[in-house]
N, C-alpha and C. Protein backbone atom coordinates (compact mmCIF):
# COMPACT_ATOMS: atom_id res chain seq x y z
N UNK A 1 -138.21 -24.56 109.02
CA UNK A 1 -137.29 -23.69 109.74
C UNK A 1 -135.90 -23.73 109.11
N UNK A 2 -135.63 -25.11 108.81
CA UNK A 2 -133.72 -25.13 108.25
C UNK A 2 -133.98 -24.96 106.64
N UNK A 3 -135.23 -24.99 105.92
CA UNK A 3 -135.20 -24.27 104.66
C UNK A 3 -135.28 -23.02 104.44
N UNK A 4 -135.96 -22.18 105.56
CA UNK A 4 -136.46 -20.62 105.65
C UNK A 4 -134.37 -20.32 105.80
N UNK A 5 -133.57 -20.87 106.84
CA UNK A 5 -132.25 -20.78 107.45
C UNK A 5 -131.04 -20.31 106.05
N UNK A 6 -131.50 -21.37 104.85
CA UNK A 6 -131.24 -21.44 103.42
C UNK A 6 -131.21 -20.26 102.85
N UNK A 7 -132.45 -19.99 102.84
CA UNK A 7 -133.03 -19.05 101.99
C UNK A 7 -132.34 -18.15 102.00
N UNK A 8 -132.34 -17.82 103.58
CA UNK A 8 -132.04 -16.27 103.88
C UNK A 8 -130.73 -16.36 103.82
N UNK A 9 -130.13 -17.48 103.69
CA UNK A 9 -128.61 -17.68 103.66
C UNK A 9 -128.07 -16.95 102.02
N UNK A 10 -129.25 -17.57 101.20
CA UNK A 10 -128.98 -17.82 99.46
C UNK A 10 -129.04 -16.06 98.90
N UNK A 11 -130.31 -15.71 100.03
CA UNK A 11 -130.55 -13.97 99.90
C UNK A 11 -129.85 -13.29 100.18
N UNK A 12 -129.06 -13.51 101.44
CA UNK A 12 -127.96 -12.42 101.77
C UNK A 12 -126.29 -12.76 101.03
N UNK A 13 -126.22 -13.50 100.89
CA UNK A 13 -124.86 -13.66 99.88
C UNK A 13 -125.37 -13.35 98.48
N UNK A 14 -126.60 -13.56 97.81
CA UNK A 14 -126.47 -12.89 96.60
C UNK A 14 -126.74 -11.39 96.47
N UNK A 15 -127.29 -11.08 97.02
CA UNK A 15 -127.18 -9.36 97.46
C UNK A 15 -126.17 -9.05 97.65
N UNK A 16 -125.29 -9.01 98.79
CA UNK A 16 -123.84 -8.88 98.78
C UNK A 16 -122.95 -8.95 97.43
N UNK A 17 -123.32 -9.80 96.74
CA UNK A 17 -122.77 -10.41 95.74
C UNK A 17 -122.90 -9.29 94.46
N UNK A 18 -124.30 -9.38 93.99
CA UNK A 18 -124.97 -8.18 93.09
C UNK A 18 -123.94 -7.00 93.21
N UNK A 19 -124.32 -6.20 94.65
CA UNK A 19 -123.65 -5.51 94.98
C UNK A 19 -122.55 -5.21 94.48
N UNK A 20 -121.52 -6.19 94.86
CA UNK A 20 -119.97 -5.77 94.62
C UNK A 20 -119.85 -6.05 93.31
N UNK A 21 -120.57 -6.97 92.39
CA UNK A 21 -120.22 -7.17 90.84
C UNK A 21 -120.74 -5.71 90.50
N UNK A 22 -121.97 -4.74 90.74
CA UNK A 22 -122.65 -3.78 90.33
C UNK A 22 -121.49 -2.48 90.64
N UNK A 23 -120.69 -2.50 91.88
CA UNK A 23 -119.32 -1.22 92.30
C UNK A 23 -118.21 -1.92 90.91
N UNK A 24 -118.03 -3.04 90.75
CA UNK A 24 -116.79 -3.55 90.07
C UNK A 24 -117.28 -2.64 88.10
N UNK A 25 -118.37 -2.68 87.72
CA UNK A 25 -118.17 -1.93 86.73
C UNK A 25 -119.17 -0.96 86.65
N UNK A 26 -118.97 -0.30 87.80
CA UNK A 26 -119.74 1.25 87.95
C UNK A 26 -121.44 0.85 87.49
N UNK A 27 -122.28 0.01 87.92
CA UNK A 27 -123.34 0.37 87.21
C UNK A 27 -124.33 0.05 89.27
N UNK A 28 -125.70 0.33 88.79
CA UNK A 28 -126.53 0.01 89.61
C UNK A 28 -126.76 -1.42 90.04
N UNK A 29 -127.20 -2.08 91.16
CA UNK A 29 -126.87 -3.60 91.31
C UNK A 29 -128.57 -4.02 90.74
N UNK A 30 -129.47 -3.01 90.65
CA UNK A 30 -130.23 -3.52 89.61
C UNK A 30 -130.39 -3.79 88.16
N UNK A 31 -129.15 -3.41 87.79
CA UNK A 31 -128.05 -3.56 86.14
C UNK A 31 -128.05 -5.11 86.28
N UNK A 32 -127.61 -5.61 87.62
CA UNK A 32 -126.98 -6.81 87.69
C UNK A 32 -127.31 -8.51 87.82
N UNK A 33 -127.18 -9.20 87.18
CA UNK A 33 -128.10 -10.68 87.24
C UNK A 33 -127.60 -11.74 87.51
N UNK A 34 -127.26 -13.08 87.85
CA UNK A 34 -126.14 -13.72 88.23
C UNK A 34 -126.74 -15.18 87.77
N UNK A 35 -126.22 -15.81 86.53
CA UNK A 35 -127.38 -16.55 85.81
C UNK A 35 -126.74 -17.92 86.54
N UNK A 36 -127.79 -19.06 86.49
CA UNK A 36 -127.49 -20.09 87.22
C UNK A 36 -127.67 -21.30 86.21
N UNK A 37 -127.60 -22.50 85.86
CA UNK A 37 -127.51 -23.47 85.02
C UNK A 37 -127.07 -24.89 85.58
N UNK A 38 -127.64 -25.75 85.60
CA UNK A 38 -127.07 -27.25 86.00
C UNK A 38 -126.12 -27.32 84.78
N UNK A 39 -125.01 -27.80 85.12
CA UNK A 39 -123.88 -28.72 84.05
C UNK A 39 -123.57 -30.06 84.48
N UNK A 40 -123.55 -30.41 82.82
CA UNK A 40 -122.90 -31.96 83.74
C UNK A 40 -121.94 -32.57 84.89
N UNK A 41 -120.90 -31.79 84.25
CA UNK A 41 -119.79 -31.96 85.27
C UNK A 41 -119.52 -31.56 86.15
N UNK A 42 -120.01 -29.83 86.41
CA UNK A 42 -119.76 -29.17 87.91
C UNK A 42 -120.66 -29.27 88.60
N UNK A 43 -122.19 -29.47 87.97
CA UNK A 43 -123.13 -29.63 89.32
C UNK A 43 -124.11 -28.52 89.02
N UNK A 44 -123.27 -26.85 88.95
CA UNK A 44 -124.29 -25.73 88.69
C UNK A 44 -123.18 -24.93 87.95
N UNK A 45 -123.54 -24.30 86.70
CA UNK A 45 -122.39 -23.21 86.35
C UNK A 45 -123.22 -21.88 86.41
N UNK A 46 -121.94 -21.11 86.20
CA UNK A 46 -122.82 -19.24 86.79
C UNK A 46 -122.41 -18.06 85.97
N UNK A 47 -122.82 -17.57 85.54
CA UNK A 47 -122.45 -16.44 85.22
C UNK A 47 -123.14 -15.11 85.25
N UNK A 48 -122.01 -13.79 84.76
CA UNK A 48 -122.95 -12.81 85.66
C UNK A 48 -123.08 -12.30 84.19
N UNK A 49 -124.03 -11.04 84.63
CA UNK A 49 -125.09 -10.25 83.65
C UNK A 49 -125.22 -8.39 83.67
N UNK A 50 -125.28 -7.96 82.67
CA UNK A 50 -125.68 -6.78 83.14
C UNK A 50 -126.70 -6.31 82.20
N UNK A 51 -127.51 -5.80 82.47
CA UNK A 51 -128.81 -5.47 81.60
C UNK A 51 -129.11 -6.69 80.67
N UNK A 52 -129.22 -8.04 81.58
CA UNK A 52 -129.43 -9.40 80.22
C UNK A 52 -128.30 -9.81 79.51
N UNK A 53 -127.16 -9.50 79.57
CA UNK A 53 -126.62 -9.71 78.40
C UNK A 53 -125.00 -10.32 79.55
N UNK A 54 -124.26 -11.19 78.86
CA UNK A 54 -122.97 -11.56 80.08
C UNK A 54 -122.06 -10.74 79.80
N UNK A 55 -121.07 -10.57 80.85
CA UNK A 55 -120.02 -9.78 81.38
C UNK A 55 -119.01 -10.99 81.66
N UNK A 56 -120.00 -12.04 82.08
CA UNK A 56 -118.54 -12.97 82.39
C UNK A 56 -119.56 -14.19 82.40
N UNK A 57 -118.93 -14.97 81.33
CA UNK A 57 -120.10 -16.23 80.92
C UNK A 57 -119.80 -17.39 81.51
N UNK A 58 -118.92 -17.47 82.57
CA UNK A 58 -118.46 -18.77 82.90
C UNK A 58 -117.37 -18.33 83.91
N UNK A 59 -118.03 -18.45 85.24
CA UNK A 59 -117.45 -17.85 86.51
C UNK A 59 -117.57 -19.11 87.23
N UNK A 60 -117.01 -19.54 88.24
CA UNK A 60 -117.28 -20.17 89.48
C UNK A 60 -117.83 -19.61 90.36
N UNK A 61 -118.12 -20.56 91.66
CA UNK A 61 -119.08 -19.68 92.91
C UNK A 61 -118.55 -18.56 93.65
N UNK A 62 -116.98 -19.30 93.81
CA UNK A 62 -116.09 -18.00 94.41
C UNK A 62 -116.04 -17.06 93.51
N UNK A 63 -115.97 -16.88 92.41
CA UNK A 63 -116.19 -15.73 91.52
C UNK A 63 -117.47 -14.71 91.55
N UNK A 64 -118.51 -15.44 91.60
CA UNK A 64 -119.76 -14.92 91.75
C UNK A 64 -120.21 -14.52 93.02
N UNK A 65 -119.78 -14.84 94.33
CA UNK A 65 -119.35 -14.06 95.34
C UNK A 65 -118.18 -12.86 96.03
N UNK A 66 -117.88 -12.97 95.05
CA UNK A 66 -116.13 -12.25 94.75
C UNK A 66 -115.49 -12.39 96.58
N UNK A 67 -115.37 -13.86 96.10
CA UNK A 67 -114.20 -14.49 97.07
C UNK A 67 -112.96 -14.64 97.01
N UNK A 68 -111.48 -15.11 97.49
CA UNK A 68 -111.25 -16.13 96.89
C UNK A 68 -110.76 -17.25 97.52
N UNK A 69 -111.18 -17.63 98.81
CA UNK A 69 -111.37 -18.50 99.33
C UNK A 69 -112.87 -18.54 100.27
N UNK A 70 -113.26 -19.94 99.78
CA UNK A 70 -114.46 -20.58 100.36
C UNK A 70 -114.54 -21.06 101.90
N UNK A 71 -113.70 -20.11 102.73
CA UNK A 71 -113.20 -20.62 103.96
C UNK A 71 -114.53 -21.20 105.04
N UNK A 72 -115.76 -20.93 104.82
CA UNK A 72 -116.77 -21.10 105.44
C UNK A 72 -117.94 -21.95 104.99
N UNK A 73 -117.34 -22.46 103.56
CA UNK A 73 -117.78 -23.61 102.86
C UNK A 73 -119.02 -23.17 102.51
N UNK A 74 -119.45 -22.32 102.03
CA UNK A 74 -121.18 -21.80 101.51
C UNK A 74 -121.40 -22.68 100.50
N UNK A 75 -120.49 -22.70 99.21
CA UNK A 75 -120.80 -23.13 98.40
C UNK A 75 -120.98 -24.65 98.35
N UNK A 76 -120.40 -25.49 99.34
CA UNK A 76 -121.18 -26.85 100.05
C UNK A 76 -122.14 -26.89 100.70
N UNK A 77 -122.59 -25.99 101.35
CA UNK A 77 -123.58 -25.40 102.23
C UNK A 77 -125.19 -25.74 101.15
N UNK A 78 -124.90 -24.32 100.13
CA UNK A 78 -125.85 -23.94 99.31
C UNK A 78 -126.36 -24.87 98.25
N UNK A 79 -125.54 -24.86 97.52
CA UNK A 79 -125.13 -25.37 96.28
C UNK A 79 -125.97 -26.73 96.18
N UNK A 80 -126.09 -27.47 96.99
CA UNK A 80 -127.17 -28.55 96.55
C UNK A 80 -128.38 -28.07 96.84
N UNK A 81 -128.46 -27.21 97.41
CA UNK A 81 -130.36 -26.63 97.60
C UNK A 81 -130.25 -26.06 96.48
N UNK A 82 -129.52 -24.77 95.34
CA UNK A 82 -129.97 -24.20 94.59
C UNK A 82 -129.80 -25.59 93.75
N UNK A 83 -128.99 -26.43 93.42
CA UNK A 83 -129.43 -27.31 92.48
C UNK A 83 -130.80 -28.15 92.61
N UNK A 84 -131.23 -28.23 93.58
CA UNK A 84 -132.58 -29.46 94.14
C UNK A 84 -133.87 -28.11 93.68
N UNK A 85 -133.73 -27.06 93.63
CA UNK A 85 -134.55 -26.45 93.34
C UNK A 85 -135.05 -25.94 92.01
N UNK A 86 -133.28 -25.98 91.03
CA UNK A 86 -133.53 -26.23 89.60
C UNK A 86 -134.11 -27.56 89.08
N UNK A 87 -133.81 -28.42 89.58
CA UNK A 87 -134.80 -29.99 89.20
C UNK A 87 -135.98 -29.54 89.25
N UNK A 88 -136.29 -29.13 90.64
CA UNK A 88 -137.70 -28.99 90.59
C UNK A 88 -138.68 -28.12 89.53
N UNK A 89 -138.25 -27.10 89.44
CA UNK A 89 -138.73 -25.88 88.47
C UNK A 89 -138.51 -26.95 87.33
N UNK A 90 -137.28 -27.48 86.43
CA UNK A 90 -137.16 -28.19 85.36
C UNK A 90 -138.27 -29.16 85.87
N UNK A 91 -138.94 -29.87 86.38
CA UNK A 91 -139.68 -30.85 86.33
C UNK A 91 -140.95 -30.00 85.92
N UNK A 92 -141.28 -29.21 86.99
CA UNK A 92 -142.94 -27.94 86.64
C UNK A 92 -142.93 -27.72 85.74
N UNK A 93 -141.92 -27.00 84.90
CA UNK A 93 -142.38 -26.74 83.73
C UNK A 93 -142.06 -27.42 82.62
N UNK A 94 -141.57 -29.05 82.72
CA UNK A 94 -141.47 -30.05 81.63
C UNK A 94 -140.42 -29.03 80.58
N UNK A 95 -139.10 -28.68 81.48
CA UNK A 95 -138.30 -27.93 80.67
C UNK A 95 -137.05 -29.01 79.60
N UNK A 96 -136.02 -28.45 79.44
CA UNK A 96 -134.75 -28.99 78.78
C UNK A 96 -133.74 -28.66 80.29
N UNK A 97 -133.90 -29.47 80.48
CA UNK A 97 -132.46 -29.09 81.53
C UNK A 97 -130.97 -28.50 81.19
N UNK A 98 -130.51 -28.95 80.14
CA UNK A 98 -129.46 -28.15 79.66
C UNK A 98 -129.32 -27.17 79.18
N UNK A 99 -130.75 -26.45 78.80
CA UNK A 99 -131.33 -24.82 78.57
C UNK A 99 -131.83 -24.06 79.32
N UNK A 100 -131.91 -24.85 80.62
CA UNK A 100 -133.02 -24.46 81.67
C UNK A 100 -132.34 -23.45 82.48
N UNK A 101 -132.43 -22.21 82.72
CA UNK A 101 -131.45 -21.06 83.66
C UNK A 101 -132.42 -20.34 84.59
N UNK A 102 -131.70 -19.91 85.52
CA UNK A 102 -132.41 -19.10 86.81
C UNK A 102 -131.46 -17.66 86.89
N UNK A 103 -132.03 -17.13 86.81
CA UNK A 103 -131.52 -15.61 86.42
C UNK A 103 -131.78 -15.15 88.05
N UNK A 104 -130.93 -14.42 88.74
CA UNK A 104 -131.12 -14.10 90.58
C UNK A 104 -130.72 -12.62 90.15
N UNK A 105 -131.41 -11.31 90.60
CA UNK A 105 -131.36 -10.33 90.21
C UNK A 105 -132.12 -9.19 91.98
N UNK A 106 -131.53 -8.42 92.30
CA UNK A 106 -132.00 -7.72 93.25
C UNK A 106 -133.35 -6.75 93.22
N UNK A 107 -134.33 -6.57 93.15
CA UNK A 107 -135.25 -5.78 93.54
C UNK A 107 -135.44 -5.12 95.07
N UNK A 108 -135.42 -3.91 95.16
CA UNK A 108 -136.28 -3.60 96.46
C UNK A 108 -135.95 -4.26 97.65
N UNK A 109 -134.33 -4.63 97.89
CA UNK A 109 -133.59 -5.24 98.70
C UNK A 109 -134.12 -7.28 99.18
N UNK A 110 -134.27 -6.90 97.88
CA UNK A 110 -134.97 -8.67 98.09
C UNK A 110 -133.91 -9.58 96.35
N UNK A 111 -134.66 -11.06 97.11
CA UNK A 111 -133.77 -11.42 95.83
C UNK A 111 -134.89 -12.09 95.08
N UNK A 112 -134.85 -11.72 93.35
CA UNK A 112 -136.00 -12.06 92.72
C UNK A 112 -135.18 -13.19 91.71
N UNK A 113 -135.86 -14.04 90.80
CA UNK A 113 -135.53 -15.12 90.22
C UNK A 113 -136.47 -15.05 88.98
N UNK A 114 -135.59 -15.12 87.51
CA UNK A 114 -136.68 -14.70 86.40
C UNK A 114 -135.92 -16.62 85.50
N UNK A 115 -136.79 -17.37 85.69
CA UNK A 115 -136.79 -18.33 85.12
C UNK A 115 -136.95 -18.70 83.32
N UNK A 116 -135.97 -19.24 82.60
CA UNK A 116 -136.10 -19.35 81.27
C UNK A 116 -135.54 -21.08 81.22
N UNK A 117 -136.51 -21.02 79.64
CA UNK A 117 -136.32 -22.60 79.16
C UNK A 117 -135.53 -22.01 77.94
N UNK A 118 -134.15 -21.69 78.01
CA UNK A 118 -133.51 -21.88 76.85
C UNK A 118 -133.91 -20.19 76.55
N UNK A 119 -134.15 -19.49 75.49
CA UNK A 119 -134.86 -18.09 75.09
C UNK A 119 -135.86 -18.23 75.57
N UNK A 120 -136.97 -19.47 76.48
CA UNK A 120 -138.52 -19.09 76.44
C UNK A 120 -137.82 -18.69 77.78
N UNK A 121 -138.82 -17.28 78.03
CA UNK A 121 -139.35 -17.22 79.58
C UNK A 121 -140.38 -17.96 80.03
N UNK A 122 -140.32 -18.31 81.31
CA UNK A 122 -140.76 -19.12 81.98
C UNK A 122 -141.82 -18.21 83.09
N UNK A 123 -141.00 -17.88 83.83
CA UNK A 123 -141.81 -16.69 85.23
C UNK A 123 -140.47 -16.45 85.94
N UNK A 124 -141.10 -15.20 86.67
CA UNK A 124 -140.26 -14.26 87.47
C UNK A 124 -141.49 -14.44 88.48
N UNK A 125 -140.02 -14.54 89.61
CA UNK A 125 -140.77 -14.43 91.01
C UNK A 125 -140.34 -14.28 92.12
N UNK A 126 -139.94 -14.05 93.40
CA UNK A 126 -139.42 -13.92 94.88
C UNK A 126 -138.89 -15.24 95.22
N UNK A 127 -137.50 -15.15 94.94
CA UNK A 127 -136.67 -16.22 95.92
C UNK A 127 -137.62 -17.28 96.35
N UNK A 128 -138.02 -17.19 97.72
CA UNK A 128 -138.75 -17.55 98.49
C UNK A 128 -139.61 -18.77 97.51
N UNK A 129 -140.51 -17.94 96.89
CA UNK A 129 -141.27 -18.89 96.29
C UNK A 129 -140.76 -20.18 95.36
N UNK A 130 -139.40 -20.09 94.65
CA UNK A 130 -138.97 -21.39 94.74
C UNK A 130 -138.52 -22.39 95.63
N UNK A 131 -138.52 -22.17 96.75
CA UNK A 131 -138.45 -23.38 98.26
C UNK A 131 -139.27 -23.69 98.36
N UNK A 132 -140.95 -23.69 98.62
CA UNK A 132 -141.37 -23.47 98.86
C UNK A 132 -142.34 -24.42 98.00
């Protein structure tokens, strides 16, 4: 129940999110991708995407929500579930963790996740199914 609570937490702020990065340079929010990465030092770094390729290679969370204050603390909230869930995927697929990225991209008002080891693709799949 308090992981399903997550989820839908992680789904509706990155939609929102897509969204307003997709109005900020005129394109469709299915243009739009919001790449995810463990780093050493911050924990998770982010950056956004448009057709694959970055627009902004090194954003923070408030950036990638186009905040600029965290007044409701999401990103303490979230932020260790999307990291506990990159371990996990890095463990399944016996990846490189420091190559290892989660690409979060909107489909069909849902949030989809296209997993890479570095250039390899890995799988694409429904939010959901990484909690899970």
């Amino acid at each position: 129940m308090l992981d399903q609570l997550f989820i839908d937490l992680i789904k509706n702020d990155f939609i929102k999110a897509i969204g307003k990065h997709a109005k900020n340079v005129n394109a469709k929010s299915e243009d739009i991708q919001i790449r995810i990465k463990l780093d050493a030092e911050e924990g998770l770094s982010y950056a956004i995407h448009q057709n694959w390729k970055p627009i902004n290679d090194k954003c923070s969370f408030n950036d990638v929500m186009c905040i600029k204050l965290d007044i409701m603390g999401k990103e303490q909230l979230l932020s260790p579930r999307i990291y506990e869930m990159l371990l996990k995927q890095i463990t399944i697929y016996n990846a490189d963790g420091e190559r290892f990225s989660a690409f979060l991209f909107e489909r069909h008002k849902t949030i989809c996740c296209s997993l890479h080891d570095g250039d390899r693709f890995v799988r694409t799949c429904v939010l959901n199914e990484l909690f899970t």
